[in-house]
Protein backbone atom coordinates (compact mmCIF):
# COMPACT_ATOMS: atom_id res chain seq x y z
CA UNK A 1 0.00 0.00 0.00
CA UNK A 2 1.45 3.20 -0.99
CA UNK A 3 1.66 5.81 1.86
CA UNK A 4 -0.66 8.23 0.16
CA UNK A 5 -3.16 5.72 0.29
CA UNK A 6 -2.45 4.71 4.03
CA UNK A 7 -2.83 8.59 4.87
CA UNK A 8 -6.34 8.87 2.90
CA UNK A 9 -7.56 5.60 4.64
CA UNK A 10 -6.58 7.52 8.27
CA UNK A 11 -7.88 10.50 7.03
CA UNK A 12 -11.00 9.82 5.16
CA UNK A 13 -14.10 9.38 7.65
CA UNK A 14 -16.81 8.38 5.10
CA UNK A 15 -16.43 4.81 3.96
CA UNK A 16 -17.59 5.17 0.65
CA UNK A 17 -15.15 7.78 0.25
CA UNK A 18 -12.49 5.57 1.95
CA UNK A 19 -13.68 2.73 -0.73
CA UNK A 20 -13.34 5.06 -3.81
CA UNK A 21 -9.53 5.97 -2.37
CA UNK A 22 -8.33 1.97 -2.04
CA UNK A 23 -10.31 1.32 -5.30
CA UNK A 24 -8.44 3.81 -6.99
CA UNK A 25 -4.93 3.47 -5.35
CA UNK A 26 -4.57 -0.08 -4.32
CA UNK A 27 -2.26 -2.44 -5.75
CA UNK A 28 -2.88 -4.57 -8.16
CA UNK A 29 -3.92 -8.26 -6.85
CA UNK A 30 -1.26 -9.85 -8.76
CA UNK A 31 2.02 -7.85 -9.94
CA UNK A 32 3.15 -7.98 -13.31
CA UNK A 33 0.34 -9.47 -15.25
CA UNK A 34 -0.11 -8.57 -19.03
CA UNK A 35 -2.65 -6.19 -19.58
CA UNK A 36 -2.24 -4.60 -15.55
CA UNK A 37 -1.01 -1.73 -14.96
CA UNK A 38 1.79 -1.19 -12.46
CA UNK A 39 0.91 0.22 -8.77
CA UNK A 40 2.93 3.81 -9.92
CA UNK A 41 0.06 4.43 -12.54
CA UNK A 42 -2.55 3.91 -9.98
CA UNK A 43 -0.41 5.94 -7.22
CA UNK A 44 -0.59 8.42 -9.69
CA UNK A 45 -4.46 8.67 -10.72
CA UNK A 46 -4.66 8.47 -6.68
CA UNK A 47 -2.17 11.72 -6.27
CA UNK A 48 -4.02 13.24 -9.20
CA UNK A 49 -7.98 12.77 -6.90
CA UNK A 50 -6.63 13.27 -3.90
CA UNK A 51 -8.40 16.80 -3.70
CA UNK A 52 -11.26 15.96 -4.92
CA UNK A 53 -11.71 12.72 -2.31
CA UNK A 54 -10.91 15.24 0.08
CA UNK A 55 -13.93 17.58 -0.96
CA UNK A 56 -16.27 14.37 -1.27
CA UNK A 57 -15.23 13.53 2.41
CA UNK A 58 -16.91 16.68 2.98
CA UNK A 59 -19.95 16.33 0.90
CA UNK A 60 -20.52 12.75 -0.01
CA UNK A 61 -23.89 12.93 -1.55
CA UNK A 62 -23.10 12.64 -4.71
CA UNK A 63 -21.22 9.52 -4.25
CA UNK A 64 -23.74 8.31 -1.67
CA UNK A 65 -26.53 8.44 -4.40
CA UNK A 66 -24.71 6.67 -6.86
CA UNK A 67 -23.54 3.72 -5.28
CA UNK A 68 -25.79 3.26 -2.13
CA UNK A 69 -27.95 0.83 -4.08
CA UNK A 70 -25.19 -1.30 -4.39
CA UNK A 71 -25.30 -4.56 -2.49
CA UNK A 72 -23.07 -6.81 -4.00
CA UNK A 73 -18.86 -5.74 -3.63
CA UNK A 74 -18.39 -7.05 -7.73
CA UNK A 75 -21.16 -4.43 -8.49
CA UNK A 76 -19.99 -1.84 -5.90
CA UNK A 77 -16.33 -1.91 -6.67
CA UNK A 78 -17.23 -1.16 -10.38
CA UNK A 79 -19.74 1.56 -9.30
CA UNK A 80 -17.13 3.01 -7.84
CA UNK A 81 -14.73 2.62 -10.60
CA UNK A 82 -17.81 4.45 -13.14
CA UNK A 83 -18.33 7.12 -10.98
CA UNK A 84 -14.51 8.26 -10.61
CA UNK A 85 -14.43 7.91 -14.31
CA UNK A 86 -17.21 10.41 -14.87
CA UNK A 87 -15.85 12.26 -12.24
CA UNK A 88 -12.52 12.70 -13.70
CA UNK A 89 -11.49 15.15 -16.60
CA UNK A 90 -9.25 12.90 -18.21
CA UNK A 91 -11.54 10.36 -19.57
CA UNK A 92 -14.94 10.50 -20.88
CA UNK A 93 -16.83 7.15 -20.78
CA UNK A 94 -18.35 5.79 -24.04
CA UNK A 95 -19.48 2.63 -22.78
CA UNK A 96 -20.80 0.59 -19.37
CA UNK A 97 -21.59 -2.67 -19.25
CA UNK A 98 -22.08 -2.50 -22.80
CA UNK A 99 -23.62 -5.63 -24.21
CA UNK A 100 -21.93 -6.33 -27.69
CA UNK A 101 -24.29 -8.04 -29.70
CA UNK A 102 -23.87 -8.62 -33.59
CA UNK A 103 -26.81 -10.11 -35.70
CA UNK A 104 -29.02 -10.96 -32.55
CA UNK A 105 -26.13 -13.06 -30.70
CA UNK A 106 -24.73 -11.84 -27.43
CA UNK A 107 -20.86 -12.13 -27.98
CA UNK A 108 -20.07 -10.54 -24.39
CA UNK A 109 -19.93 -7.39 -22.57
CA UNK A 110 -17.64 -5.13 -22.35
CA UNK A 111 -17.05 -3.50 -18.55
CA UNK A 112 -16.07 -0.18 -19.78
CA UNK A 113 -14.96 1.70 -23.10
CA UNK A 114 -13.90 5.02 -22.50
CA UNK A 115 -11.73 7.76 -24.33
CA UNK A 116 -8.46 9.29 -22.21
CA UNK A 117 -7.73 12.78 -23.13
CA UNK A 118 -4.15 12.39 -21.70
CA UNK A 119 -3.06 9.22 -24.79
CA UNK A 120 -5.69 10.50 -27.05
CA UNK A 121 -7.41 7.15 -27.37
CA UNK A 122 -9.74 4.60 -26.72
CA UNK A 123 -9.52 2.08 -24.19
CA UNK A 124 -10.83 -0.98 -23.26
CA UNK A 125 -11.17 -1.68 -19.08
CA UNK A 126 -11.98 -4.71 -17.09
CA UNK A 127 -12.11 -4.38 -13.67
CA UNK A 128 -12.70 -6.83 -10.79
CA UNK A 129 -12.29 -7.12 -7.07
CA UNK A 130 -11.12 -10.68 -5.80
CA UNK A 131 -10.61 -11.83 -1.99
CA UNK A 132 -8.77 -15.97 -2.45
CA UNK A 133 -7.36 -18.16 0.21
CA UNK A 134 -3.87 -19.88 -0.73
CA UNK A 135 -4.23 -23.37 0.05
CA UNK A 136 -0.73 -24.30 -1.20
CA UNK A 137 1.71 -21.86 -0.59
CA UNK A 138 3.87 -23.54 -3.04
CA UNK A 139 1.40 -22.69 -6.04
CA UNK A 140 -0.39 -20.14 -4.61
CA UNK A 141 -2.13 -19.08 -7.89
CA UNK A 142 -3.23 -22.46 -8.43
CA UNK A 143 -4.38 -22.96 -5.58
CA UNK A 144 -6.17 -19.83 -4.85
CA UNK A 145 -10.01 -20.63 -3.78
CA UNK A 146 -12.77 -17.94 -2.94
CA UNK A 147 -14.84 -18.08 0.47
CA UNK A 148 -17.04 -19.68 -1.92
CA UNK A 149 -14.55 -22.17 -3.04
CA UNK A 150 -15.73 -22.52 -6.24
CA UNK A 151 -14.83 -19.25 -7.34
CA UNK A 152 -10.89 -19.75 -8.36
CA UNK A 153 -7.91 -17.40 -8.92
CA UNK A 154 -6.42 -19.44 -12.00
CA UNK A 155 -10.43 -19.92 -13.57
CA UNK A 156 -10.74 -16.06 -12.80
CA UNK A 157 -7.73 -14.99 -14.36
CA UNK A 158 -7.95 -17.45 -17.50
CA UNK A 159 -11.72 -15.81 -18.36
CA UNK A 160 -10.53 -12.35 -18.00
CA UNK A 161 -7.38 -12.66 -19.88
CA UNK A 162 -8.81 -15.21 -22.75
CA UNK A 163 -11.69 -13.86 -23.63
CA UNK A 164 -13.47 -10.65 -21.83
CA UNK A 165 -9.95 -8.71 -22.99
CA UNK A 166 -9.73 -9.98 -26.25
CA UNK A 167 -13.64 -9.32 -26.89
CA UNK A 168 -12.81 -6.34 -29.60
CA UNK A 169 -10.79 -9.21 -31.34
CA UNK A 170 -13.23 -11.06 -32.76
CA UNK A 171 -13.81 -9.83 -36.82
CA UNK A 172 -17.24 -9.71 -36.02
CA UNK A 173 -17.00 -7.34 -32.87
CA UNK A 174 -14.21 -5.88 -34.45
CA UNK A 175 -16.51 -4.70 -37.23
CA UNK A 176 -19.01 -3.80 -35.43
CA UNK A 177 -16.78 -1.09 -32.85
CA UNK A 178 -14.90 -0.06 -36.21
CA UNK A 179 -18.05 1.34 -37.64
CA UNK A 180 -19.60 3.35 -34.40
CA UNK A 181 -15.94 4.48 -34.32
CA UNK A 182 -15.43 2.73 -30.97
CA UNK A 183 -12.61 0.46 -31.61
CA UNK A 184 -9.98 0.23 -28.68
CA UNK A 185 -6.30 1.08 -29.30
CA UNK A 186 -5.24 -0.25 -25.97
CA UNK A 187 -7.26 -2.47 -22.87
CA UNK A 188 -6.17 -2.52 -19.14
CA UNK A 189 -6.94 -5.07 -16.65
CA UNK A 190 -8.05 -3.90 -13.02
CA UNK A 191 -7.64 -6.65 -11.11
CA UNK A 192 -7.79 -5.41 -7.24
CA UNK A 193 -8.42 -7.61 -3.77
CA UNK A 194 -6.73 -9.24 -1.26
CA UNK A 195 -4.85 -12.69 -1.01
CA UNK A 196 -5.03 -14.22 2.61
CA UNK A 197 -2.23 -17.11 3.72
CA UNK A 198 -2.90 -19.44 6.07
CA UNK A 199 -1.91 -19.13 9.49
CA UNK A 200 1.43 -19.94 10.42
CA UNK A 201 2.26 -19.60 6.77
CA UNK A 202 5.59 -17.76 5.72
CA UNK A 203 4.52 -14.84 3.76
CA UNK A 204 6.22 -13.65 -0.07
CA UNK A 205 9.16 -11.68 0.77
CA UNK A 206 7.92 -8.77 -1.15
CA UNK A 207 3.95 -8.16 -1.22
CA UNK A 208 2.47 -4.53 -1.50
CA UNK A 209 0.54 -4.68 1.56
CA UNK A 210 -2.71 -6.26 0.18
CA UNK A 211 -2.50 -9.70 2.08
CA UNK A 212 -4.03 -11.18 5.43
CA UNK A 213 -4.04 -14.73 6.83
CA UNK A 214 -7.02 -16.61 7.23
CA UNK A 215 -7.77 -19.94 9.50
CA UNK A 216 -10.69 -22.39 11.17
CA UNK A 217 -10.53 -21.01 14.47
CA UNK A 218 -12.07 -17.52 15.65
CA UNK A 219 -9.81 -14.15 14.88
CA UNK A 220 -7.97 -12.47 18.49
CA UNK A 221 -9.23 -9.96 20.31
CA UNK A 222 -9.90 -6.50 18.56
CA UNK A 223 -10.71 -7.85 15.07
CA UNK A 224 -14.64 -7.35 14.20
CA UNK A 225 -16.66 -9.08 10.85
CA UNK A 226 -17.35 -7.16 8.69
CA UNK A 227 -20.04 -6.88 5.95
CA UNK A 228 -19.46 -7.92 2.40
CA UNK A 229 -19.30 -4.46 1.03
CA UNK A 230 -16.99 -4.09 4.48
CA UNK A 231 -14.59 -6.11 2.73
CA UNK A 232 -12.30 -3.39 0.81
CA UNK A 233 -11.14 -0.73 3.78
CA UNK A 234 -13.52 -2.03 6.67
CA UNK A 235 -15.47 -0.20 9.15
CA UNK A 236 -18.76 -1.72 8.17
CA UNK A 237 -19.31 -4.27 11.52
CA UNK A 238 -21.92 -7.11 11.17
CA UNK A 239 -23.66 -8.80 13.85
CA UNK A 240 -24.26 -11.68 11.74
CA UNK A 241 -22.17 -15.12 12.20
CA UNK A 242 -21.24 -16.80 9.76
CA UNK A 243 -18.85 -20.32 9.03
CA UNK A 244 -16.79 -17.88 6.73
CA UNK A 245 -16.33 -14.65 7.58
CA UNK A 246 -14.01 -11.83 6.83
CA UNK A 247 -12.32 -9.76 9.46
CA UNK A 248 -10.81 -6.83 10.13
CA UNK A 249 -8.93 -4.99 13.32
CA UNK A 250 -8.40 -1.49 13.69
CA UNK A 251 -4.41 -1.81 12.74
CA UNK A 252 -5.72 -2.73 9.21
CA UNK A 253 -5.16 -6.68 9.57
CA UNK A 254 -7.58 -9.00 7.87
CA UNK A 255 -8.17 -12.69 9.05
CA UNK A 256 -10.92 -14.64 6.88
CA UNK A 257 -12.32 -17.75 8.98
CA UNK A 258 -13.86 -20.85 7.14
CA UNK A 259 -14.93 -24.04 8.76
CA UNK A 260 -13.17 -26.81 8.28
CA UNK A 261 -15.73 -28.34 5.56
CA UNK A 262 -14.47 -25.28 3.46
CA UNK A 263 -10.90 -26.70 3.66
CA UNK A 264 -12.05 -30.27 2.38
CA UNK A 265 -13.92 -28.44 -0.92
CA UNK A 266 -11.12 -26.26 -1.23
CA UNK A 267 -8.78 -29.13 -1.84
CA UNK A 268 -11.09 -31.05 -4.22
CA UNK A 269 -11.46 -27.32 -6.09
CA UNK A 270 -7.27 -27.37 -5.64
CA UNK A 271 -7.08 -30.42 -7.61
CA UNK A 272 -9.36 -30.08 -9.95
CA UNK A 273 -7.95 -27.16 -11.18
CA UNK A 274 -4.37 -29.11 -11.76
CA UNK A 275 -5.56 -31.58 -13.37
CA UNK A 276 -7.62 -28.73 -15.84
CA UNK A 277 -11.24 -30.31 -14.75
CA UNK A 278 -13.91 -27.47 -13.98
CA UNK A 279 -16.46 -27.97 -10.93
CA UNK A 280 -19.85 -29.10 -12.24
């Protein structure tokens, strides 16, 4: 985590506001992926809002009306994602969620096309938010399963990369952007989340802050569950218990418990994805 970012999160009182900051400037899930772009790009969009967060901390209705129908993180995290895009003077957005259909066939969607004044072209964006437990710190991508464990880093990845990014590829699409004049010159992949290790677990030698551990048995004293759309920069407490449940204390540690039937699926998930067999 840069240390801009760690002085908005201390700073910024609102969490929505707090959520729009980590969305912006956290790292990147996975370093160095084709596509990504590096944490100093996003450290940089971050340095460039930093104001304006700061005025939004201060009047938050605008950002409170668009995103406080959200209720699922997926769908939040890109909400905020739209709105800092409208927001911001250096892009102008051409396309949400935009369903690409050619001769009455869905071919996919994509998340966002959008024009940046700074490159003078259009881009292509994917975004997603992603919270995995390593269950093999030896192939930790491999091995990577969701609190629902069928949701896997390496299936994640694979769609993203093999087919919602190369969308504008295919002739037909192609064809179809080329003459509304919306063809992409360039696509990004904004991959953001959190990677948890089990407990006891050495951790990578160099990580940019966006890990936590996760176990069976009940978090220490001082860390509090948190909602779903808690998940990102906390301060959302739930009442609720649940068999897997993400936590957070106030030092910024997060510990995600799972019952020990989770661990069983998880390694049926883990080897299913080695041998290349999807769940049913």
């Amino acid at each position: 985590m840069s240390p801009l970012l760690s002085e908005l999160l201390n700073r910024l009182t609102h969490n929505e506001v707090r959520d729009l900051a980590w969305a912006i400037g956290s790292p990147s899930l996975l370093p160095g992926l084709e596509q990504a772009p590096d944490d100093q790009w996003y450290s940089q969009l971050l340095e460039e809002y930093r104001p304006r967060l700061l005025a939004l901390d201060r009047e938050p209705a605008v950002l409170l009306r668009y995103c406080g129908n959200c209720r699922r993180l997926g769908q939040y995290f890109e909400a905020l994602w739209h709105f800092f895009l409208l927001d911001h003077p250096r892009f102008q957005v051409l396309g949400y969620n935009r369903q690409q259909v050619v001769a009455g066939r869905t071919l996919g969607a994509f998340d966002l096309l959008l024009w940046d004044h700074r490159h003078r072209r259009i881009e292509h964006w994917e975004l997603a938010v992603k919270f995995y437990l390593i269950t093999d710190i030896q192939a930790p991508h491999d091995s990577a399963l969701g609190i629902n464990p069928c949701d896997r880093l390496r299936r994640k990845l694979d769609h993203m990369q093999q087919h919602q990014l190369r969308l504008s590829r295919q002739p037909a699409v192609r064809r179809a952007l080329t003459a509304e004049g919306l063809m992409p010159d360039h696509t990004r992949l904004v991959l953001k989340g959190r990677l948890f290790y089990p407990l006891g677990a050495p951790l990578p030698a160099s990580h940019a802050g966006n890990i936590g551990r996760w176990g069976h048995e009940l978090p220490g004293t001082g860390f509090e569950p948190q909602q779903k759309l808690g998940w990102m920069t906390g301060g959302r407490r739930t009442c609720e218990q649940r068999d897997r449940q993400n936590y957070r204390d106030r030092h910024g540690n997060w510990y995600v418990r799972v019952n020990r039937s989770w661990n069983k699926e998880g390694e049926h998930g883990k080897m299913e994805a080695r041998s290349g067999v999807e769940p049913d």
